[in-house]
C-alpha atoms as a PDB file:
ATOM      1  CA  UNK A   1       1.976   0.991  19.472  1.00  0.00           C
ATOM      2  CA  UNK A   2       2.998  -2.378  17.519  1.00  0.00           C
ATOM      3  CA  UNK A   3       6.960  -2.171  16.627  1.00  0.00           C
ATOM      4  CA  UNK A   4       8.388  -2.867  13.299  1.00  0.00           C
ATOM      5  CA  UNK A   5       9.186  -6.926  14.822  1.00  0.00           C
ATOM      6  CA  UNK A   6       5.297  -7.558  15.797  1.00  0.00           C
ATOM      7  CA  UNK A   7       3.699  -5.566  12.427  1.00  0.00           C
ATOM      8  CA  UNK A   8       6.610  -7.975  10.136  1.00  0.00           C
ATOM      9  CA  UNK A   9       5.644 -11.044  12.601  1.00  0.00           C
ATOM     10  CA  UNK A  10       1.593 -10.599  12.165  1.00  0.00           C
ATOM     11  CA  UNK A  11       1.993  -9.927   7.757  1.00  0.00           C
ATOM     12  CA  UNK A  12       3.894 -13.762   8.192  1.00  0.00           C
ATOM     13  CA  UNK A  13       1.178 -15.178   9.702  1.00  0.00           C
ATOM     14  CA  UNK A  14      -1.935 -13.459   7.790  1.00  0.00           C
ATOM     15  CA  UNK A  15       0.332 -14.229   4.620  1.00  0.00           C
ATOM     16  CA  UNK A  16      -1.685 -17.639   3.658  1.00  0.00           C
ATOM     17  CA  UNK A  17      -4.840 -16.476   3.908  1.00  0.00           C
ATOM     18  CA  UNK A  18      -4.457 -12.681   2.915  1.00  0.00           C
ATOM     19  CA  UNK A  19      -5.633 -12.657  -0.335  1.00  0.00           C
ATOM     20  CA  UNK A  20      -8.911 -14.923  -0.207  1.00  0.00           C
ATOM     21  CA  UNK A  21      -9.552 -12.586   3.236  1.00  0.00           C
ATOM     22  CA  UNK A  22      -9.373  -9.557   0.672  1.00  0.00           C
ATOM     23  CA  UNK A  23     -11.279 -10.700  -1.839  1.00  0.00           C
ATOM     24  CA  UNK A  24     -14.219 -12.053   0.337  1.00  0.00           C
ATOM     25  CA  UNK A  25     -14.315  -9.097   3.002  1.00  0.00           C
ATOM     26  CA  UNK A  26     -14.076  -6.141   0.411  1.00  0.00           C
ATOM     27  CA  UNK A  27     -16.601  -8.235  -1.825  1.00  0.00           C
ATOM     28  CA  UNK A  28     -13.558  -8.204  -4.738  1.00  0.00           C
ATOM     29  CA  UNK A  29     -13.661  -4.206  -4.609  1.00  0.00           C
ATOM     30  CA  UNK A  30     -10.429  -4.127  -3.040  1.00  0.00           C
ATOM     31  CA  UNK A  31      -8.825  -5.013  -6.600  1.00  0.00           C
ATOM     32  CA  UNK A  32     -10.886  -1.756  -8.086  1.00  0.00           C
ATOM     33  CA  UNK A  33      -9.191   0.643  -5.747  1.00  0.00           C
ATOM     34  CA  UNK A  34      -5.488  -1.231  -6.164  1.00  0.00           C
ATOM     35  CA  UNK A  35      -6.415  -0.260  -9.709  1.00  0.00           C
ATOM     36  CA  UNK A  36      -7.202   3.322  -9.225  1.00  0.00           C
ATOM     37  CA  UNK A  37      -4.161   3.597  -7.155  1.00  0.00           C
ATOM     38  CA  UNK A  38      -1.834   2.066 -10.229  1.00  0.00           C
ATOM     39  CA  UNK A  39      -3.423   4.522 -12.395  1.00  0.00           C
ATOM     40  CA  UNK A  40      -3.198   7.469 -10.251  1.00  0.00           C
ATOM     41  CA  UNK A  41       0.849   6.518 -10.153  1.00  0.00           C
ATOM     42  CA  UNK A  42       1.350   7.560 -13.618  1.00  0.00           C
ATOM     43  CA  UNK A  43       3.140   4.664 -14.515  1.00  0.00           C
ATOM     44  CA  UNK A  44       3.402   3.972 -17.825  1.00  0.00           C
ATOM     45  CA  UNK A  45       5.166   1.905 -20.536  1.00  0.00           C
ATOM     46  CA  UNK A  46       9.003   1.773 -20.019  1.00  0.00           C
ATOM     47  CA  UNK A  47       8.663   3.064 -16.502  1.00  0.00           C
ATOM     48  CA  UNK A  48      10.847   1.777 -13.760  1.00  0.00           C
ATOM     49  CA  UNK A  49       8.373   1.118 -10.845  1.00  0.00           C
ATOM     50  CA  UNK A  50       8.397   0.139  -7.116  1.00  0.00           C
ATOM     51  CA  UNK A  51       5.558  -0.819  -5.468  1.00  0.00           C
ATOM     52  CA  UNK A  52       6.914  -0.559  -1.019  1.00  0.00           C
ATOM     53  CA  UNK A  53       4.906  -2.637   1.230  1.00  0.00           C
ATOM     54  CA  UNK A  54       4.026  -5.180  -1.850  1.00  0.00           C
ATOM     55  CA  UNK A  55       2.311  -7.663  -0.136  1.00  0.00           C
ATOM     56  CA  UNK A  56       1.254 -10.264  -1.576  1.00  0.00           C
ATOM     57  CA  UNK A  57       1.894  -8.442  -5.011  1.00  0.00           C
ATOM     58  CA  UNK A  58      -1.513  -6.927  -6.482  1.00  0.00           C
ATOM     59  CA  UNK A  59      -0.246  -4.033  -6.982  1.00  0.00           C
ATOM     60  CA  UNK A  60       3.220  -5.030  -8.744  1.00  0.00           C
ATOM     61  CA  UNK A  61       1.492  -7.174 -10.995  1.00  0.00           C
ATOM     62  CA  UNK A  62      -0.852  -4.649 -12.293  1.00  0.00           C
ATOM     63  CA  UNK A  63       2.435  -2.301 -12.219  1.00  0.00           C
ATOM     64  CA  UNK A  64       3.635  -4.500 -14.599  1.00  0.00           C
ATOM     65  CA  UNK A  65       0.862  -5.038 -17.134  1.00  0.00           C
ATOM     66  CA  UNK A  66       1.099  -1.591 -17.218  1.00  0.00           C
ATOM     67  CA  UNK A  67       5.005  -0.905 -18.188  1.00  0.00           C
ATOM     68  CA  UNK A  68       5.250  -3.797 -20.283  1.00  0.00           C
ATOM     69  CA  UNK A  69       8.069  -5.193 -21.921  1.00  0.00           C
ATOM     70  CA  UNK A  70      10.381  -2.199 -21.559  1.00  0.00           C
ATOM     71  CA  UNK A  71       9.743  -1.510 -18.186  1.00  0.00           C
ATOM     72  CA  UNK A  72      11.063  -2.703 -14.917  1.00  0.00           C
ATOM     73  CA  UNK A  73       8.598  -3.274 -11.891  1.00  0.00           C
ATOM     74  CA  UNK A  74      10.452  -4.220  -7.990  1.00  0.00           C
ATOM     75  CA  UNK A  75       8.140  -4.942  -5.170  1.00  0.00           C
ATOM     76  CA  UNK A  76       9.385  -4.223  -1.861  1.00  0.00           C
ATOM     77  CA  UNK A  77       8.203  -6.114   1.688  1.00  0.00           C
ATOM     78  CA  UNK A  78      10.125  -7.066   4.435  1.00  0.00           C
ATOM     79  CA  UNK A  79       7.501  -9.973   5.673  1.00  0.00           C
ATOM     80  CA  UNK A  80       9.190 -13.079   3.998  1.00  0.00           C
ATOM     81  CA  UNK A  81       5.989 -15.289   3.474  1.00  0.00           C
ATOM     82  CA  UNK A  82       4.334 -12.382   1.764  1.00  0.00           C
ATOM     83  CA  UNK A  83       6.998 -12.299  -0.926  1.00  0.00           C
ATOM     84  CA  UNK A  84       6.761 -15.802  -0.809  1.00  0.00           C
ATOM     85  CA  UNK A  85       2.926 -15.800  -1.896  1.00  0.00           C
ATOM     86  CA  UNK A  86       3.549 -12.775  -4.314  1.00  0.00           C
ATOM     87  CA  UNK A  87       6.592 -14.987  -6.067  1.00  0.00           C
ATOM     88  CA  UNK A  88       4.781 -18.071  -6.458  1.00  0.00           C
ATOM     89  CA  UNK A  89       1.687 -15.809  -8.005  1.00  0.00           C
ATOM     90  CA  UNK A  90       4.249 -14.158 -10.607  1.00  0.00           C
ATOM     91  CA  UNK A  91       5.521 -17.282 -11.539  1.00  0.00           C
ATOM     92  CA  UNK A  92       2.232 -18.538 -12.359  1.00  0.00           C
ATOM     93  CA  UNK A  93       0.776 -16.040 -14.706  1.00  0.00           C
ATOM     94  CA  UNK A  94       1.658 -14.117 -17.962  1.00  0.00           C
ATOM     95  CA  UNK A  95       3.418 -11.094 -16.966  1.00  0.00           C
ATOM     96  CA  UNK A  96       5.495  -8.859 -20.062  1.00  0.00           C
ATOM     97  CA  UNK A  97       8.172  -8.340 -17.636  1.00  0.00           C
ATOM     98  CA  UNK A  98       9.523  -9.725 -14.799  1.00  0.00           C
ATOM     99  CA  UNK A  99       9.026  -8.420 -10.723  1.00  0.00           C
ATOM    100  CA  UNK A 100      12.317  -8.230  -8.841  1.00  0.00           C
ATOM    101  CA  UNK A 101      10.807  -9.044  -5.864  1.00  0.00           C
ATOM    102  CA  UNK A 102      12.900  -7.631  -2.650  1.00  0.00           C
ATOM    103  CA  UNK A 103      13.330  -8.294   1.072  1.00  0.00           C
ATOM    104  CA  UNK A 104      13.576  -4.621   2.403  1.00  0.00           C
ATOM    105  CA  UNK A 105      12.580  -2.461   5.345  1.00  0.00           C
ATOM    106  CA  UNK A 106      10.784   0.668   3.796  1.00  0.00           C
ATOM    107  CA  UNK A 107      12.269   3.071   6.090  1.00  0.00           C
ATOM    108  CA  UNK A 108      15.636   1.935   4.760  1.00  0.00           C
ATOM    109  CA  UNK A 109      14.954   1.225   1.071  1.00  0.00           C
ATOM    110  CA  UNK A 110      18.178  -0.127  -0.628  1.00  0.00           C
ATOM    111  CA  UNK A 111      17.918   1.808  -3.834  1.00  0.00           C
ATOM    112  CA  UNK A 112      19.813   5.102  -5.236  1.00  0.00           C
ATOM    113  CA  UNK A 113      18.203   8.377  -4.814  1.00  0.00           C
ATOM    114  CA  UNK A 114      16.004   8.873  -8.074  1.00  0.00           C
ATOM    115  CA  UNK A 115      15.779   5.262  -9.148  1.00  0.00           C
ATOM    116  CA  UNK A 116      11.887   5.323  -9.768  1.00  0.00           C
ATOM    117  CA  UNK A 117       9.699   6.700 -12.530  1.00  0.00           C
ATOM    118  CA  UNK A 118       6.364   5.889 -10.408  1.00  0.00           C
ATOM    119  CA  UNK A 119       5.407   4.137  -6.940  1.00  0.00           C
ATOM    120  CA  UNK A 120       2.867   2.505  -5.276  1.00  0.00           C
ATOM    121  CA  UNK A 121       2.013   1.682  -1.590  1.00  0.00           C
ATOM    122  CA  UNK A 122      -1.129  -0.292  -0.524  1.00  0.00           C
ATOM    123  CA  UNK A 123      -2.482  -0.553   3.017  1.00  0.00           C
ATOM    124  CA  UNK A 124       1.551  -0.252   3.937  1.00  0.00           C
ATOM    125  CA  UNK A 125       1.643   3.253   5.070  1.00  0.00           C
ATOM    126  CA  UNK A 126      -0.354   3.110   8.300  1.00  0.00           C
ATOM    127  CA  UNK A 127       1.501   0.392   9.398  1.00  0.00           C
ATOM    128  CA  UNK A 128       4.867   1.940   9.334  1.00  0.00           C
ATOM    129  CA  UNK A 129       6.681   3.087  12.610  1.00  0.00           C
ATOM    130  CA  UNK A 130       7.126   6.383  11.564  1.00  0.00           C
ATOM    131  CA  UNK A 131       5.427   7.274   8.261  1.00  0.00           C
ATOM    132  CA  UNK A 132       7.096  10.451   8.203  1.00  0.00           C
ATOM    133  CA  UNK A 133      10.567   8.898   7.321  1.00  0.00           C
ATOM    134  CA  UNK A 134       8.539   6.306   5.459  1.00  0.00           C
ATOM    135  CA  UNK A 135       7.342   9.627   3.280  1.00  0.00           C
ATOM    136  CA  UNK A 136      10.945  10.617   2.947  1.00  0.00           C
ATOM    137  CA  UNK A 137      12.397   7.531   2.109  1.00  0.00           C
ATOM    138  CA  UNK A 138      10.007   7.437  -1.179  1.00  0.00           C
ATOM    139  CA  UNK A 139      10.629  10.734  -1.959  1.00  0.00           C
ATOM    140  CA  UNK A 140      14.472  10.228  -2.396  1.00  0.00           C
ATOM    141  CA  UNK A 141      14.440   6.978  -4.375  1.00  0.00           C
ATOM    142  CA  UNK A 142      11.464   8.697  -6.958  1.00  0.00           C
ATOM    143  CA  UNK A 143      12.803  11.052  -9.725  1.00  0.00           C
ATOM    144  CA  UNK A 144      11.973  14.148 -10.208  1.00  0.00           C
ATOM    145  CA  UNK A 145       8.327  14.401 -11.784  1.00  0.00           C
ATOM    146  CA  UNK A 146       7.807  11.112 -10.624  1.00  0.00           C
ATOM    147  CA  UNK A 147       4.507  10.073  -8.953  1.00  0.00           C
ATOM    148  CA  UNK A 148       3.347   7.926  -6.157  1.00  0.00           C
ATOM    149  CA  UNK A 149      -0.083   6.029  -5.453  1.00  0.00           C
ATOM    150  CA  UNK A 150      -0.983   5.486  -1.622  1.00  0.00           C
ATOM    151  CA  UNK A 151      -3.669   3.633  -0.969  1.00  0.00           C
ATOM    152  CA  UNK A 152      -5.232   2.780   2.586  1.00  0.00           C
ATOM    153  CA  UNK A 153      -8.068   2.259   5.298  1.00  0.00           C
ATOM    154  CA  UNK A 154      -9.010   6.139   6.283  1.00  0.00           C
ATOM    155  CA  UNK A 155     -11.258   7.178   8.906  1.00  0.00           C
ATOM    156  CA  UNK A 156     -14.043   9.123   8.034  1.00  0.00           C
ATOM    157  CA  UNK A 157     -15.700  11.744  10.141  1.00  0.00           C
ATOM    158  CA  UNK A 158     -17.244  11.570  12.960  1.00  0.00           C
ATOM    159  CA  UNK A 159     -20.715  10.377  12.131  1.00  0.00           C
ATOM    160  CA  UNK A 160     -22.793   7.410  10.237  1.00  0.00           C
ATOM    161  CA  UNK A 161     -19.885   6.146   8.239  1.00  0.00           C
ATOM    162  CA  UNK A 162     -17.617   6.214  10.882  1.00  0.00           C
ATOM    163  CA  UNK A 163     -19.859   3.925  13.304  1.00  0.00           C
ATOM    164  CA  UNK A 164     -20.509   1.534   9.566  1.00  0.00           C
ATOM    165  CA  UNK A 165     -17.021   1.368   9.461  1.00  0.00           C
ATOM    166  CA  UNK A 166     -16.308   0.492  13.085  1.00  0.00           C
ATOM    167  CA  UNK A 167     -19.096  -2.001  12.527  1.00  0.00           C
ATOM    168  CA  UNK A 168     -17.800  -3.694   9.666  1.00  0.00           C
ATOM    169  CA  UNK A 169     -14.138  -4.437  11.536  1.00  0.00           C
ATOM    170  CA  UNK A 170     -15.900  -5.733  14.647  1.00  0.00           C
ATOM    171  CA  UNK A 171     -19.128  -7.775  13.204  1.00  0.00           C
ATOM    172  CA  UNK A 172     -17.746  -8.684   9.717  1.00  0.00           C
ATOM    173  CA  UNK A 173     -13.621  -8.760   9.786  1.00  0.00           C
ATOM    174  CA  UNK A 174     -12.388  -9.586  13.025  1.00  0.00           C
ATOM    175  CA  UNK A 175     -15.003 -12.716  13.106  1.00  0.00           C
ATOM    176  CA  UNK A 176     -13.896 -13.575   9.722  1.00  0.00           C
ATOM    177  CA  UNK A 177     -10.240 -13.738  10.891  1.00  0.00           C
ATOM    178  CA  UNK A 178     -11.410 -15.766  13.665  1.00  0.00           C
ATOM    179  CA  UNK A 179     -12.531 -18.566  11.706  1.00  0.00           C
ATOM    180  CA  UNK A 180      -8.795 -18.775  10.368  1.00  0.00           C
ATOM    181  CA  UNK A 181      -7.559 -18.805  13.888  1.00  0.00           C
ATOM    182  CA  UNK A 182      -6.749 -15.240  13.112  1.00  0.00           C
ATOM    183  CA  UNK A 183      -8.165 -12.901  15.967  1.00  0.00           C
ATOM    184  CA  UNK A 184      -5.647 -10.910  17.248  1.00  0.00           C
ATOM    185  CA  UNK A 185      -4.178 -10.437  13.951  1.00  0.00           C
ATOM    186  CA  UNK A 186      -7.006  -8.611  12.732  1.00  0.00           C
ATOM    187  CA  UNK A 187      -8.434  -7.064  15.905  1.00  0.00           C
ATOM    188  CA  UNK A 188      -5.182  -4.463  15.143  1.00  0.00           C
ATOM    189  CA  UNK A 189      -7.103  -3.112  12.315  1.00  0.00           C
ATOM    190  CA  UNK A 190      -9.127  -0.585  14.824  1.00  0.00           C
ATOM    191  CA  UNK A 191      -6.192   0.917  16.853  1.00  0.00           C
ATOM    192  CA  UNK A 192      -3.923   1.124  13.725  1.00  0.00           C
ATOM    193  CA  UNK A 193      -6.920   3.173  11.994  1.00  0.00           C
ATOM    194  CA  UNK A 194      -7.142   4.978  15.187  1.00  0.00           C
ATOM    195  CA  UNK A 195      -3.634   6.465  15.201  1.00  0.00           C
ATOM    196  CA  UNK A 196      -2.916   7.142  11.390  1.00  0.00           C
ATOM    197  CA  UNK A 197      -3.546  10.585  10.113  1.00  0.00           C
ATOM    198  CA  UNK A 198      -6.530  11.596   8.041  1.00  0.00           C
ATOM    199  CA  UNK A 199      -6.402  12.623   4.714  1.00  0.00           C
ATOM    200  CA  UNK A 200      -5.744  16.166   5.351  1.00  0.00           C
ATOM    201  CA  UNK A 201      -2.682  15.439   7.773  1.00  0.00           C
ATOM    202  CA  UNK A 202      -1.229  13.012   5.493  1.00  0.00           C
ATOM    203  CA  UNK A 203      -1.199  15.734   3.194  1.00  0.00           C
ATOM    204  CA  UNK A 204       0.499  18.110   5.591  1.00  0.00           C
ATOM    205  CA  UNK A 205       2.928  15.089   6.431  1.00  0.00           C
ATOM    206  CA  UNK A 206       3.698  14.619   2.628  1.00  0.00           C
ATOM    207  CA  UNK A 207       4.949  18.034   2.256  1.00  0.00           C
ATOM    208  CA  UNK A 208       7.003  18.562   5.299  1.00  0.00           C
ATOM    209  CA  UNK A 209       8.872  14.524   3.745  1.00  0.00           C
ATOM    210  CA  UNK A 210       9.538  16.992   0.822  1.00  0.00           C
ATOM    211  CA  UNK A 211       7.061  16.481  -1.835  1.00  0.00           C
ATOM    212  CA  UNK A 212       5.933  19.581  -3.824  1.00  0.00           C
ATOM    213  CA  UNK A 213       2.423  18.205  -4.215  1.00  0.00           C
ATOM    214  CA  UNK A 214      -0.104  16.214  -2.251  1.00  0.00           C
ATOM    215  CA  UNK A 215      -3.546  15.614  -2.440  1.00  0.00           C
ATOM    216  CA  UNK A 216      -5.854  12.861  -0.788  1.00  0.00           C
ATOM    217  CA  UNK A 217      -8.738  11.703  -2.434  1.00  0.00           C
ATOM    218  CA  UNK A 218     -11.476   9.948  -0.171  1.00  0.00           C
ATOM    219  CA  UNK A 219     -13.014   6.800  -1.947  1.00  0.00           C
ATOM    220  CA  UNK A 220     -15.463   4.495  -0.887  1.00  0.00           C
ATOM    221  CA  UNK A 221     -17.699   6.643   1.265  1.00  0.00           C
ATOM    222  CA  UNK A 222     -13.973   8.079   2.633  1.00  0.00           C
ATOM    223  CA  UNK A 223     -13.565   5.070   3.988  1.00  0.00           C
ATOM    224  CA  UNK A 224     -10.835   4.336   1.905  1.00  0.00           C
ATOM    225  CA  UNK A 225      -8.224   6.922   0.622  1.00  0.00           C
ATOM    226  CA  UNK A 226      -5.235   7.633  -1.934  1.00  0.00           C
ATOM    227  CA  UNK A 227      -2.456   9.907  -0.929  1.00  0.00           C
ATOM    228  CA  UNK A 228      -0.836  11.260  -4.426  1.00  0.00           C
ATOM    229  CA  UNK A 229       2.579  12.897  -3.903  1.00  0.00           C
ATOM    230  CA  UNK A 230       4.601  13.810  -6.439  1.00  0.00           C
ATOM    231  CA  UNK A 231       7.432  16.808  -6.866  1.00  0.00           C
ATOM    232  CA  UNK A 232       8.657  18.799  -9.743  1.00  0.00           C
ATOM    233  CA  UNK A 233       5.447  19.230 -11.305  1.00  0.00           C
ATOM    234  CA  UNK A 234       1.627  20.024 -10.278  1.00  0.00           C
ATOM    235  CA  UNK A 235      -0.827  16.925 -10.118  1.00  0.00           C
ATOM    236  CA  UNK A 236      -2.860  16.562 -12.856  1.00  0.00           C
END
């Protein structure tokens, strides 16, 4: 299993090329799921918001749109170049309010308990070293009521999606990569879909991190997925 060095090591290097890789291997509909995700956070105008494992910032800046003026968005990564990219986008677009953008491991989040309103987390999750603290960690900096958005690869059963799925990495992504000198970068997709939970043990994992309420929802032929955890109150 990757450590935390070699995952932050490989999101530097992908970080120049992640976003055009996105957009051409998910044929743009990676931007319709980030979307379902924000919306599935709850986050609304005057919110404060954290979107952990930001990336390149997608999902921040879409967290912003969406509290506007009066509401505060961070985004939290702790690969440099990707805040890099995700600053240099924010400064070069309208957004109502600004993204504190933050160098921070997510199993050690530097933020009060209760700090959040609403949080998001895209393709983050399965690349943490223990995603059960990671759960945890997110649970004590949201407030009570509060909901979070996770969005990532998921493995489908056993059957024809699974084998499309396994396809597309190995005859569509990984050759893709190559052509950026990218390989082994990418080749981790497999194995790091191999050992994260499905939907219905992320669920179970949610719960024993403390949250009240959990529920995956397979998208994309399930495979895709968004874990929704919130406590305090039932999902809606």
């Amino acid at each position: 299993m990757p450590t935390a060095t070699d995952v932050q090591g490989l999101f530097n290097r992908i970080a120049p090329v992640y976003d055009s890789l996105n957009q051409h291997l998910s044929l743009g509909l990676h931007r319709v799921w980030k979307a379902m995700a924000v919306a599935w956070s709850g986050a609304r105008p005057g919110h404060v918001c954290l979107d952990l494992c930001c990336g390149s910032g997608d999902l921040a800046l879409m967290l912003a749109h969406r509290v506007g003026q009066s509401g505060q968005v961070y985004g939290v990564d702790f690969a440099v170049e990707q805040l890099a990219v995700a600053q240099r986008r924010s400064q070069s677009t309208y957004l109502p309010t600004p993204i504190h953008w933050t160098l921070a491991d997510a199993l050690h989040l530097p933020f009060a308990d209760a700090s959040f309103d609403a949080a998001t987390l895209g393709y983050g999750l399965r690349n943490l070293t223990d995603i059960e603290l990671g759960l945890k960690e997110l649970r004590r900096v949201l407030r009570p009521g509060a909901r979070a958005a996770i969005l990532d690869f998921h493995r489908p059963p056993p059957g024809w999606r699974q084998h499309l799925q396994q396809w597309y990495l190995d005859r569509i992504v990984v050759p893709a990569a190559s052509q950026c000198g990218l390989t082994e970068e990418y080749a981790y997709l497999a194995p790091s879909l191999d050992r994260f939970p499905r939907g219905p043990d992320q669920v179970k994992l949610a719960c024993q991190a403390g949250f009240s309420h959990a529920v995956h929802y397979p998208i994309a032929g399930g495979m895709m997925g968004v874990l929704v955890v919130s406590y305090g109150h039932t999902l809606g």
